[in-house]
PDB file of N, CA and C in Angstrom:
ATOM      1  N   UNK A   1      -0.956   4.599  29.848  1.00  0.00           N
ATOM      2  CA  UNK A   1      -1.119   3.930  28.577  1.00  0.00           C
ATOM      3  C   UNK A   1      -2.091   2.777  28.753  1.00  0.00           C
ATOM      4  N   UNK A   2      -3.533   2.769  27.596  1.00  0.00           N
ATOM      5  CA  UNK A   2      -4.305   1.894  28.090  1.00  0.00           C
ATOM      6  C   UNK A   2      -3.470   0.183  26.871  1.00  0.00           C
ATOM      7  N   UNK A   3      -3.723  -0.554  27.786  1.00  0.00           N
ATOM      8  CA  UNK A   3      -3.079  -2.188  27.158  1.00  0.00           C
ATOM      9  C   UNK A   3      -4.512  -2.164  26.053  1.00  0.00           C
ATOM     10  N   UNK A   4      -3.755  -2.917  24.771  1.00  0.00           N
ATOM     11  CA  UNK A   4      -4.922  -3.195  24.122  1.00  0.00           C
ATOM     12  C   UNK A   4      -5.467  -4.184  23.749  1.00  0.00           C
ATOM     13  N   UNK A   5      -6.272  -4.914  23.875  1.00  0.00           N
ATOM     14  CA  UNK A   5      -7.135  -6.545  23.968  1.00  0.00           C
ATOM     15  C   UNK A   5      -7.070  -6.987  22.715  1.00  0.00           C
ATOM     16  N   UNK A   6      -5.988  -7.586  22.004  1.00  0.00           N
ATOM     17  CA  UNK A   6      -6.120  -8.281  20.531  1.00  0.00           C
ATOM     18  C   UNK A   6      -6.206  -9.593  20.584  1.00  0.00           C
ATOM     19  N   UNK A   7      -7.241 -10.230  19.715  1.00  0.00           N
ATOM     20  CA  UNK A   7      -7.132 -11.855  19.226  1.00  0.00           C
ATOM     21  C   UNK A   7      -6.751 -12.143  18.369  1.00  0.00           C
ATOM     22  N   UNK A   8      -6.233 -13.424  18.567  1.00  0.00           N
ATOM     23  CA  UNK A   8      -5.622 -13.787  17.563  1.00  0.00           C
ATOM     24  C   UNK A   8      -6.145 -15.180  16.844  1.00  0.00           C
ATOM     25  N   UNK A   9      -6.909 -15.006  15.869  1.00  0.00           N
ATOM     26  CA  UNK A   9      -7.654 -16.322  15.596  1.00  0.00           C
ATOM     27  C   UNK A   9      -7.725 -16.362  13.632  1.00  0.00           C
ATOM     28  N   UNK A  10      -7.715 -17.663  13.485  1.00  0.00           N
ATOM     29  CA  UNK A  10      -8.324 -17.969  11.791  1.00  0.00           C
ATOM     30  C   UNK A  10      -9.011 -17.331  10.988  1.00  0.00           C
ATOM     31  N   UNK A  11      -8.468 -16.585   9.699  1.00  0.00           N
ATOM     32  CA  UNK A  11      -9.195 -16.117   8.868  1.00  0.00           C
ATOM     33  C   UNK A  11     -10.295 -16.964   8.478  1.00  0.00           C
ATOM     34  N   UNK A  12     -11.551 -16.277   8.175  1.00  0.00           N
ATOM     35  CA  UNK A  12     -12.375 -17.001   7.428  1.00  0.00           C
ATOM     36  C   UNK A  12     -12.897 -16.391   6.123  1.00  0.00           C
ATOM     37  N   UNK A  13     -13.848 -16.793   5.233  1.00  0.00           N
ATOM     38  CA  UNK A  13     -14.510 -16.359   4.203  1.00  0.00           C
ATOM     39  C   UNK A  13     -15.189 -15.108   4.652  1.00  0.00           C
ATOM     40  N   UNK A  14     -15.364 -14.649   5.613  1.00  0.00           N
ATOM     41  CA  UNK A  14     -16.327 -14.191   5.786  1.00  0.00           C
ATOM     42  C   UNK A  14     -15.691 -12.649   5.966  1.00  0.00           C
ATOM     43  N   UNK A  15     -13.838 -12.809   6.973  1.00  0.00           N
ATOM     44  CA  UNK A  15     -12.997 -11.809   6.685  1.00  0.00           C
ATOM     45  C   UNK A  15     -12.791 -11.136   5.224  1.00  0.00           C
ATOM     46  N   UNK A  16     -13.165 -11.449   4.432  1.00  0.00           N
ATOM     47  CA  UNK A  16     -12.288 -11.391   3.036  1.00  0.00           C
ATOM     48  C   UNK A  16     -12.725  -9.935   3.009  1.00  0.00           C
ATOM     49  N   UNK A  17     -13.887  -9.249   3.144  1.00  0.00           N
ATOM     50  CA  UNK A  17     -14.147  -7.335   3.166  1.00  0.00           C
ATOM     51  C   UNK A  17     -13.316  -6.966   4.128  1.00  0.00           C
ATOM     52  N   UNK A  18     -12.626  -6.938   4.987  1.00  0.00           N
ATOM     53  CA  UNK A  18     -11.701  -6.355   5.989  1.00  0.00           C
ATOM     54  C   UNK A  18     -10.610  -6.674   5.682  1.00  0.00           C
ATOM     55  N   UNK A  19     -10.174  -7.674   5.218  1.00  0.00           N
ATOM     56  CA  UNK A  19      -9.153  -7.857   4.272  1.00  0.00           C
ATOM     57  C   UNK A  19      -8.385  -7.573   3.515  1.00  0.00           C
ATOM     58  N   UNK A  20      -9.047  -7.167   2.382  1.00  0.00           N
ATOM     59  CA  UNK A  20      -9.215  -6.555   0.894  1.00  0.00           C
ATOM     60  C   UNK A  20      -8.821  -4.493   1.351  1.00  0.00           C
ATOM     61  N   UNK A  21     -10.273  -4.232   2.685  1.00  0.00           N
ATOM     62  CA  UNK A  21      -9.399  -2.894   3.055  1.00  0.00           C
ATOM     63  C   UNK A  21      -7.905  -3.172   3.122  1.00  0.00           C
ATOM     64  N   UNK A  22      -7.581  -3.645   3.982  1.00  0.00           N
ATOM     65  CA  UNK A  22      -6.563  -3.554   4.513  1.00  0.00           C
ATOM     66  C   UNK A  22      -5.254  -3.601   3.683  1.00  0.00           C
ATOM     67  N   UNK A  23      -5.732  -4.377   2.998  1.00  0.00           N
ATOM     68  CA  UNK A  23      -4.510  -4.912   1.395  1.00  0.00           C
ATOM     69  C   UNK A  23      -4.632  -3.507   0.347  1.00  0.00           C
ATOM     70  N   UNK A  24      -5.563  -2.872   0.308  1.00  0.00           N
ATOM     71  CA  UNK A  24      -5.985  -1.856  -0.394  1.00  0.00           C
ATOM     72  C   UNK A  24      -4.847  -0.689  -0.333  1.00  0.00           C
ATOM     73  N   UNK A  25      -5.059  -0.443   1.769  1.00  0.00           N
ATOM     74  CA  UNK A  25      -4.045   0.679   1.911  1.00  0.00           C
ATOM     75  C   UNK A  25      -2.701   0.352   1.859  1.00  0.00           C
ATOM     76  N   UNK A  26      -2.393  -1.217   2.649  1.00  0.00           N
ATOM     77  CA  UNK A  26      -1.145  -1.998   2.027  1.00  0.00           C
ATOM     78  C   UNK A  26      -0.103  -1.676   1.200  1.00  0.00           C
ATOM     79  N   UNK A  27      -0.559  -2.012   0.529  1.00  0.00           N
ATOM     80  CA  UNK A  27       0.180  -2.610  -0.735  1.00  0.00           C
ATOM     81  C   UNK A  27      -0.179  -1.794  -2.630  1.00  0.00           C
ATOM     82  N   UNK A  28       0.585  -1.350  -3.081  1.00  0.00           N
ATOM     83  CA  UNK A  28       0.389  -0.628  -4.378  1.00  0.00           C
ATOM     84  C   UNK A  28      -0.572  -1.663  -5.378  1.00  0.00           C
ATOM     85  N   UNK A  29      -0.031  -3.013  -5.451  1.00  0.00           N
ATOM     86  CA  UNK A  29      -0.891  -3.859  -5.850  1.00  0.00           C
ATOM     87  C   UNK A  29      -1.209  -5.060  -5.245  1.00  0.00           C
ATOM     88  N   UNK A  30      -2.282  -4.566  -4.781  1.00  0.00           N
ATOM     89  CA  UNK A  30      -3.295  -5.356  -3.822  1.00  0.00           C
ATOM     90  C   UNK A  30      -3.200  -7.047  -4.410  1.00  0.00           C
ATOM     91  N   UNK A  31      -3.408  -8.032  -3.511  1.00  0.00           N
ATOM     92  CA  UNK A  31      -4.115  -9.525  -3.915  1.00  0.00           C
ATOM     93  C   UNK A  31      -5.431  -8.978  -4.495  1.00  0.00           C
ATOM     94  N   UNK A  32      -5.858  -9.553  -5.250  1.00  0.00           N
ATOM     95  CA  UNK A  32      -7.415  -9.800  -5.403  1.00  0.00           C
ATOM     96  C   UNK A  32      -8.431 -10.244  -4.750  1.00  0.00           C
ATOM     97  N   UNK A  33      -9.811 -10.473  -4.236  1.00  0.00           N
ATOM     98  CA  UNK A  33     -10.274 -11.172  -3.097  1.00  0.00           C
ATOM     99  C   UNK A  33     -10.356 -12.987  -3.462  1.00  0.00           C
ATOM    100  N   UNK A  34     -10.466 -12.928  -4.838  1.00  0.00           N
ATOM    101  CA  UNK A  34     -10.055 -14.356  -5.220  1.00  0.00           C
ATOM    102  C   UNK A  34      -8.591 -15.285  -5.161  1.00  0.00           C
ATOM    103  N   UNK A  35      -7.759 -14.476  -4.679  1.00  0.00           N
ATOM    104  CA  UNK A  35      -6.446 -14.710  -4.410  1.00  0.00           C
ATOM    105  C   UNK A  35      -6.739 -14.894  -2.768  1.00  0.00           C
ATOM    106  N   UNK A  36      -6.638 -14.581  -2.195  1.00  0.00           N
ATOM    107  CA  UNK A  36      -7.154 -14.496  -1.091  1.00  0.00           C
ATOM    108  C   UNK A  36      -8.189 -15.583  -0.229  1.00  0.00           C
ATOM    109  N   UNK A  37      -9.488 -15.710  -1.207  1.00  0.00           N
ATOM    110  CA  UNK A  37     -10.178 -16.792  -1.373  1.00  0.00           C
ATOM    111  C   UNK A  37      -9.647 -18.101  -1.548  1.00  0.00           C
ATOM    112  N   UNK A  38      -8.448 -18.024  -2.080  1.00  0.00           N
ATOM    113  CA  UNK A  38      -7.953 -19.407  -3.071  1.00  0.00           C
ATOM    114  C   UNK A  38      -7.134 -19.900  -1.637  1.00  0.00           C
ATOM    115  N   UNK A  39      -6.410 -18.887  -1.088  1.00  0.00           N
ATOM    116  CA  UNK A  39      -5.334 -19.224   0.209  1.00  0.00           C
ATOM    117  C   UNK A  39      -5.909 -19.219   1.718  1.00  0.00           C
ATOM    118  N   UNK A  40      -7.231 -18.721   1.386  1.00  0.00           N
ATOM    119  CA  UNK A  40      -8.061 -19.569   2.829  1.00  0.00           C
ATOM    120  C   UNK A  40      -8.481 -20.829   2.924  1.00  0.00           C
ATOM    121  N   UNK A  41      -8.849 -21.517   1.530  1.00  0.00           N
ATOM    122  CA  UNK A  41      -9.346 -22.353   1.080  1.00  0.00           C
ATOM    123  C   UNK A  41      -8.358 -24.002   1.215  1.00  0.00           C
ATOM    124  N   UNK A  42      -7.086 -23.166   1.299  1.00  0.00           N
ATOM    125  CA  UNK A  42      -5.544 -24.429   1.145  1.00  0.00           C
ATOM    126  C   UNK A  42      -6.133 -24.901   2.833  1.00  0.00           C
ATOM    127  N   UNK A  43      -5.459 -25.845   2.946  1.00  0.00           N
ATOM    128  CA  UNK A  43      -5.147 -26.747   4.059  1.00  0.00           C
ATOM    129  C   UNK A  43      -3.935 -26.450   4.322  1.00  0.00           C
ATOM    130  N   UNK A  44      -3.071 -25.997   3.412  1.00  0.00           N
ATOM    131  CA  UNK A  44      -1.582 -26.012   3.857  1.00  0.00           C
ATOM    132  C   UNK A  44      -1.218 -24.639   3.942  1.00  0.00           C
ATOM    133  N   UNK A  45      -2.200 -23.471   4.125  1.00  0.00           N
ATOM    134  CA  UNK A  45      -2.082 -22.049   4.308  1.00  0.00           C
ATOM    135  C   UNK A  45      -2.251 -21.791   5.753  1.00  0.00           C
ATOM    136  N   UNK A  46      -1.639 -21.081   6.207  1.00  0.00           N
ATOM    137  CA  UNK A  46      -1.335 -20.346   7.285  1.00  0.00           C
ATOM    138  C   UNK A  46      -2.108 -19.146   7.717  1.00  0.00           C
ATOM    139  N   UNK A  47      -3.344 -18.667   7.839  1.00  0.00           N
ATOM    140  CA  UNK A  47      -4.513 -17.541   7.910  1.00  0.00           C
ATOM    141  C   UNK A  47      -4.593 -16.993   9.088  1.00  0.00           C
ATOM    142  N   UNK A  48      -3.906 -16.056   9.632  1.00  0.00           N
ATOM    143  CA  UNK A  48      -4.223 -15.673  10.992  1.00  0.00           C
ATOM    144  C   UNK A  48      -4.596 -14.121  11.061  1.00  0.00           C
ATOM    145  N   UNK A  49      -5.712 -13.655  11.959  1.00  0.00           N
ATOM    146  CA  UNK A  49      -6.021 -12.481  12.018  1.00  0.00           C
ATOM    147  C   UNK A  49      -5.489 -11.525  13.090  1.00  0.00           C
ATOM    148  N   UNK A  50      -5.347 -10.608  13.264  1.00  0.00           N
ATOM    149  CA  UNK A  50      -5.537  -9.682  14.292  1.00  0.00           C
ATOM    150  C   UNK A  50      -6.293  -8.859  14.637  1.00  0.00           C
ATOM    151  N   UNK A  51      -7.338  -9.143  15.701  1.00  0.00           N
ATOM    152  CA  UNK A  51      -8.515  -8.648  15.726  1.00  0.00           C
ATOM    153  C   UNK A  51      -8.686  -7.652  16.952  1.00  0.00           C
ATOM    154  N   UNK A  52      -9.468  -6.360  16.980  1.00  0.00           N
ATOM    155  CA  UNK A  52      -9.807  -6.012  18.239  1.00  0.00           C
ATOM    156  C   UNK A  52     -11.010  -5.636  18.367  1.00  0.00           C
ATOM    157  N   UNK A  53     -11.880  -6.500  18.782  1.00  0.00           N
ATOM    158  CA  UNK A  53     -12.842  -6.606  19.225  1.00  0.00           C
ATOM    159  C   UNK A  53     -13.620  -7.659  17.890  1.00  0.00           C
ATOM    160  N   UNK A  54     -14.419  -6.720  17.277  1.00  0.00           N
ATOM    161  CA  UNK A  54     -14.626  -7.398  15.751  1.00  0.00           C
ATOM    162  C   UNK A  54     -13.978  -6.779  14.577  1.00  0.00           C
ATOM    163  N   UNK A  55     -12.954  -5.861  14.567  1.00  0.00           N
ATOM    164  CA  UNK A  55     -12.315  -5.360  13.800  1.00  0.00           C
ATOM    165  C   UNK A  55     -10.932  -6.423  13.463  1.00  0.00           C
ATOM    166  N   UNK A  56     -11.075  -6.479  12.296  1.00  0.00           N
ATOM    167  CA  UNK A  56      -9.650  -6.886  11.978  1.00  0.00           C
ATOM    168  C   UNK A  56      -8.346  -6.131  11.743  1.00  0.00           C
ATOM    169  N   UNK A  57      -7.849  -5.826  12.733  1.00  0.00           N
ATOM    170  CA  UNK A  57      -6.568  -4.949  12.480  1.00  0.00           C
ATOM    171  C   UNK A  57      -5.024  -5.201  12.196  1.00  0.00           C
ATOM    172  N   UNK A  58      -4.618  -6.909  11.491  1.00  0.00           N
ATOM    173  CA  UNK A  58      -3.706  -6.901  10.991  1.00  0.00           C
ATOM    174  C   UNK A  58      -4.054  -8.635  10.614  1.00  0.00           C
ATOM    175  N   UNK A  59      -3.320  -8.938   9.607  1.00  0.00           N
ATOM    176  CA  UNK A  59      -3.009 -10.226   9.481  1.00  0.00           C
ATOM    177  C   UNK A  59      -2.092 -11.313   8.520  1.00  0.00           C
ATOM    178  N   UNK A  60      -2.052 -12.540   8.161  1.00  0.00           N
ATOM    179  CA  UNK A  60      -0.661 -13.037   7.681  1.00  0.00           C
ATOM    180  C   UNK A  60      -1.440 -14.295   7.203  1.00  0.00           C
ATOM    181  N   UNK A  61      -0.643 -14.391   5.842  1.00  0.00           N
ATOM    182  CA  UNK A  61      -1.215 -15.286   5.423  1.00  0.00           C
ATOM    183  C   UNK A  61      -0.097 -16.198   4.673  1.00  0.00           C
ATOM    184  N   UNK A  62       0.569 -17.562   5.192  1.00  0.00           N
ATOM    185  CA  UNK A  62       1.502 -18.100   4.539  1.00  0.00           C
ATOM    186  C   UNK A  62       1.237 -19.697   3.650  1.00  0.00           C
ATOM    187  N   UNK A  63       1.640 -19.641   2.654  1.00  0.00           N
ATOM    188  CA  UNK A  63       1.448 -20.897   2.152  1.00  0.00           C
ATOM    189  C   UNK A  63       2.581 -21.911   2.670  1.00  0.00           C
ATOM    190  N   UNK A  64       2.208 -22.724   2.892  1.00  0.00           N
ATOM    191  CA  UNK A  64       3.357 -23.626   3.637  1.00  0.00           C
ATOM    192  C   UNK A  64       4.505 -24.319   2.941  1.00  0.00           C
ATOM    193  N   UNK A  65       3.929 -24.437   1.698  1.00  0.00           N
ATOM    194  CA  UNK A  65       4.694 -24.834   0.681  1.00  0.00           C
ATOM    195  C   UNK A  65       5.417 -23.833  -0.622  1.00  0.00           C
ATOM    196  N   UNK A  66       5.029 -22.574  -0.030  1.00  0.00           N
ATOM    197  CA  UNK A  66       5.130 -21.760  -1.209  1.00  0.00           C
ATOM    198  C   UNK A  66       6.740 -20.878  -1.351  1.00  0.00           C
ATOM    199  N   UNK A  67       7.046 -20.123  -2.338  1.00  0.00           N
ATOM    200  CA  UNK A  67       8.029 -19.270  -1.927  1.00  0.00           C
ATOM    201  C   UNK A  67       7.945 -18.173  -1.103  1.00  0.00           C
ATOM    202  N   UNK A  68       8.727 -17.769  -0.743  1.00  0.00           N
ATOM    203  CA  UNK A  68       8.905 -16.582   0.200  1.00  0.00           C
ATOM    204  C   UNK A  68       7.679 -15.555   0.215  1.00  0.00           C
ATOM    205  N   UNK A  69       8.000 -15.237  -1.382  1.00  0.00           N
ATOM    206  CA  UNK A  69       6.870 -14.209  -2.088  1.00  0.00           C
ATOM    207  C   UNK A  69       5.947 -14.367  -1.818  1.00  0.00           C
ATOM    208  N   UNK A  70       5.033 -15.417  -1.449  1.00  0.00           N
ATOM    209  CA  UNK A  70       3.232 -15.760  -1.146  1.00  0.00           C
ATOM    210  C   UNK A  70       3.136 -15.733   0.380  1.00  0.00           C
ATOM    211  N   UNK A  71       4.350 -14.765   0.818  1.00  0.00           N
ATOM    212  CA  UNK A  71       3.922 -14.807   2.840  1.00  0.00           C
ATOM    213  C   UNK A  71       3.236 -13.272   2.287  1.00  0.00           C
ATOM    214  N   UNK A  72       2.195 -13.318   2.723  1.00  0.00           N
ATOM    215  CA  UNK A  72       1.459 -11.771   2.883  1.00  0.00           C
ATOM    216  C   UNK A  72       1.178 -11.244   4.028  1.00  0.00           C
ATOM    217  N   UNK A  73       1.381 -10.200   4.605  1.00  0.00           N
ATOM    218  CA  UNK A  73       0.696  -9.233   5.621  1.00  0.00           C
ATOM    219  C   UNK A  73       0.476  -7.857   5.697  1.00  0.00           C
ATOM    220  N   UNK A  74       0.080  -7.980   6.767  1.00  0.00           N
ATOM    221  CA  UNK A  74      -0.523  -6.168   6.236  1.00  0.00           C
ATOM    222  C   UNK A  74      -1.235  -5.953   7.837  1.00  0.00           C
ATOM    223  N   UNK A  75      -1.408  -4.361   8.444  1.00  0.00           N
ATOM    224  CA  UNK A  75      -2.231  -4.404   8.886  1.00  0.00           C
ATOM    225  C   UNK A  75      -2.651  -2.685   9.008  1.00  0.00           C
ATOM    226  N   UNK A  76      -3.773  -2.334   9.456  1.00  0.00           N
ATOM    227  CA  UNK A  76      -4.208  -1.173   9.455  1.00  0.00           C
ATOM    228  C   UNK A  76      -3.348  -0.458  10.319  1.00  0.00           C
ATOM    229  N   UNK A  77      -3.526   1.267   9.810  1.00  0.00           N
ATOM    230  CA  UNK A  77      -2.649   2.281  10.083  1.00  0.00           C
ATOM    231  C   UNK A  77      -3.339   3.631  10.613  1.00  0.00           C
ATOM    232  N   UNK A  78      -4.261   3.373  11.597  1.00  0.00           N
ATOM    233  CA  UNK A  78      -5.192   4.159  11.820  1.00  0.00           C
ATOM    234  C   UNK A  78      -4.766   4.693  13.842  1.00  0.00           C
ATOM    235  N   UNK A  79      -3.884   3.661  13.630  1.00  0.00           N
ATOM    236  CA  UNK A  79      -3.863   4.360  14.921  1.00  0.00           C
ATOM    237  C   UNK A  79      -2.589   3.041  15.869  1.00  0.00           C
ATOM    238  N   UNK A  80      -1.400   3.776  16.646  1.00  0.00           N
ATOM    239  CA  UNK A  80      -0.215   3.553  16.828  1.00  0.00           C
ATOM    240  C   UNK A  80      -0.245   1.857  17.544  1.00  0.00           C
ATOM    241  N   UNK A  81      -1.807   2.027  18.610  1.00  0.00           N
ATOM    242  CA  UNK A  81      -1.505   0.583  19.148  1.00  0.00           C
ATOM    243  C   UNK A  81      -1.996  -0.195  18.518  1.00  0.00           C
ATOM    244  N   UNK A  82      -3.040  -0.325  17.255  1.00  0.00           N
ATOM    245  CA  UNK A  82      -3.030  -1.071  16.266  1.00  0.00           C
ATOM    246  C   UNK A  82      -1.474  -1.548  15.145  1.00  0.00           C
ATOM    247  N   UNK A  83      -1.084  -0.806  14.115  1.00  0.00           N
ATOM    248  CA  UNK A  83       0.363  -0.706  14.120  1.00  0.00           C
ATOM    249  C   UNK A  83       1.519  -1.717  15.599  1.00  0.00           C
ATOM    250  N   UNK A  84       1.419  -1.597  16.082  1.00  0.00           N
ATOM    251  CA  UNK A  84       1.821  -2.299  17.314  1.00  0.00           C
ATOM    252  C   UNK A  84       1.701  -3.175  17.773  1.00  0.00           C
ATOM    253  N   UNK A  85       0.385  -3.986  17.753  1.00  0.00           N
ATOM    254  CA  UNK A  85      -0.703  -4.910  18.090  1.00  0.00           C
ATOM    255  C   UNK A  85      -0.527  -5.897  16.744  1.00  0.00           C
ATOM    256  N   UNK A  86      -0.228  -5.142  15.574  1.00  0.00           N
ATOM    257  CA  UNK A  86      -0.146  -6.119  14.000  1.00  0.00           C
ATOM    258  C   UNK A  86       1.093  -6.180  13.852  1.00  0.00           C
ATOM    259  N   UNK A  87       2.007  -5.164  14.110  1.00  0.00           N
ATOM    260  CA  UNK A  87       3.631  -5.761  13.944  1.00  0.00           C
ATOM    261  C   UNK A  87       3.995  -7.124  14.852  1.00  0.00           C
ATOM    262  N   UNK A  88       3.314  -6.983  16.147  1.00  0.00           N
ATOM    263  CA  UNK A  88       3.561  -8.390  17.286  1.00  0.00           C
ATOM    264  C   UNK A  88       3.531  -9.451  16.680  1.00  0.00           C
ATOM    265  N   UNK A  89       1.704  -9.631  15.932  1.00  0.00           N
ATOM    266  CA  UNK A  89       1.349 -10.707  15.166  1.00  0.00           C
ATOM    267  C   UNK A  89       2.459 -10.996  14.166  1.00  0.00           C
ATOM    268  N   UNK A  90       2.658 -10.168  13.574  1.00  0.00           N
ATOM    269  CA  UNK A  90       3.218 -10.195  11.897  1.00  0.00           C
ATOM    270  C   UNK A  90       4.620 -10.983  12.329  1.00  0.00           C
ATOM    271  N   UNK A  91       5.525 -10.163  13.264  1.00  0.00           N
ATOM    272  CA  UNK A  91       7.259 -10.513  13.369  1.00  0.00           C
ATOM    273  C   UNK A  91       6.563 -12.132  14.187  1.00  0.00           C
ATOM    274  N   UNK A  92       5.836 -12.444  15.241  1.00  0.00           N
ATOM    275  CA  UNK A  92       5.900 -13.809  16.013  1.00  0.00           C
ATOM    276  C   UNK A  92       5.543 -14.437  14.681  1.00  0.00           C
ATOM    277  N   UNK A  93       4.750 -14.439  13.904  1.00  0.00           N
ATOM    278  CA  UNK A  93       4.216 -15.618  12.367  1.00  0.00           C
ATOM    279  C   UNK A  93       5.685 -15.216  11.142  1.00  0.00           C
ATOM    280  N   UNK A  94       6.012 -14.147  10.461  1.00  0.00           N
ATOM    281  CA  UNK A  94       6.816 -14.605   9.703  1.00  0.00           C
ATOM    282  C   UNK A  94       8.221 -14.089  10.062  1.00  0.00           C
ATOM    283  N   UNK A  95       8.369 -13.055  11.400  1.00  0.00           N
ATOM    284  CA  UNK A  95       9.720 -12.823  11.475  1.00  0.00           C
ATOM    285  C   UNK A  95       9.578 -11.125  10.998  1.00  0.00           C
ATOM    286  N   UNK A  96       9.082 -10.987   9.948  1.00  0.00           N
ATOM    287  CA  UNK A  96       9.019  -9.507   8.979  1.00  0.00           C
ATOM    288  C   UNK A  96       8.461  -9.012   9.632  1.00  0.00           C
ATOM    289  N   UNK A  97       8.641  -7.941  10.000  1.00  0.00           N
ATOM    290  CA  UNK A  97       7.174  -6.455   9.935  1.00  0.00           C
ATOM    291  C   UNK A  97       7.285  -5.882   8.732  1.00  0.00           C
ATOM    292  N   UNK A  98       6.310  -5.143   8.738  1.00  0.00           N
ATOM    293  CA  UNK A  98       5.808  -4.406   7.476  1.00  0.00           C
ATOM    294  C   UNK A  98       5.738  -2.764   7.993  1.00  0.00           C
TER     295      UNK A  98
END
């Protein structure tokens, strides 16, 4: 079994197209990319990616102040150690997998 090399670093503006996939296959009704936009933008949001290599393959996004409902994550389903690699991220940041 090969180990697989994920980072773990800050969403930026620039994520928001890898994103938006990802929320696409997600979720029945997706955030918007302006929703999204609005919660990179907080100081008091929580933006973390899961990346492998330059791919973004999972990530979490919490408002610090918000209800439950505004913790978002998601990550791609293309393949088992991705799935694996984004559940790690997802349960260590909110506890949930998806």
């Amino acid at each position: 079994m090969t180990a697989v090399a994920v980072e773990i670093r800050t969403l930026q503006l620039s994520d928001l197209g890898a994103i938006e996939e990802i929320e696409q296959r997600a979720y029945p009704t997706p955030w918007s990319r302006s929703m999204f936009a609005s919660e990179l933008a907080k100081p008091t949001s929580i933006c973390l990616g899961a990346f492998e290599g330059l791919d973004l393959v999972g990530y979490v996004i919490n408002s610090r102040y918000a209800s439950p409902t505004r913790v978002r994550s998601a990550s791609t389903s293309s393949s088992a150690s991705r799935r694996a690699a984004s559940a790690a991220v997802i349960t260590r940041t909110t506890g949930k997998t998806r």
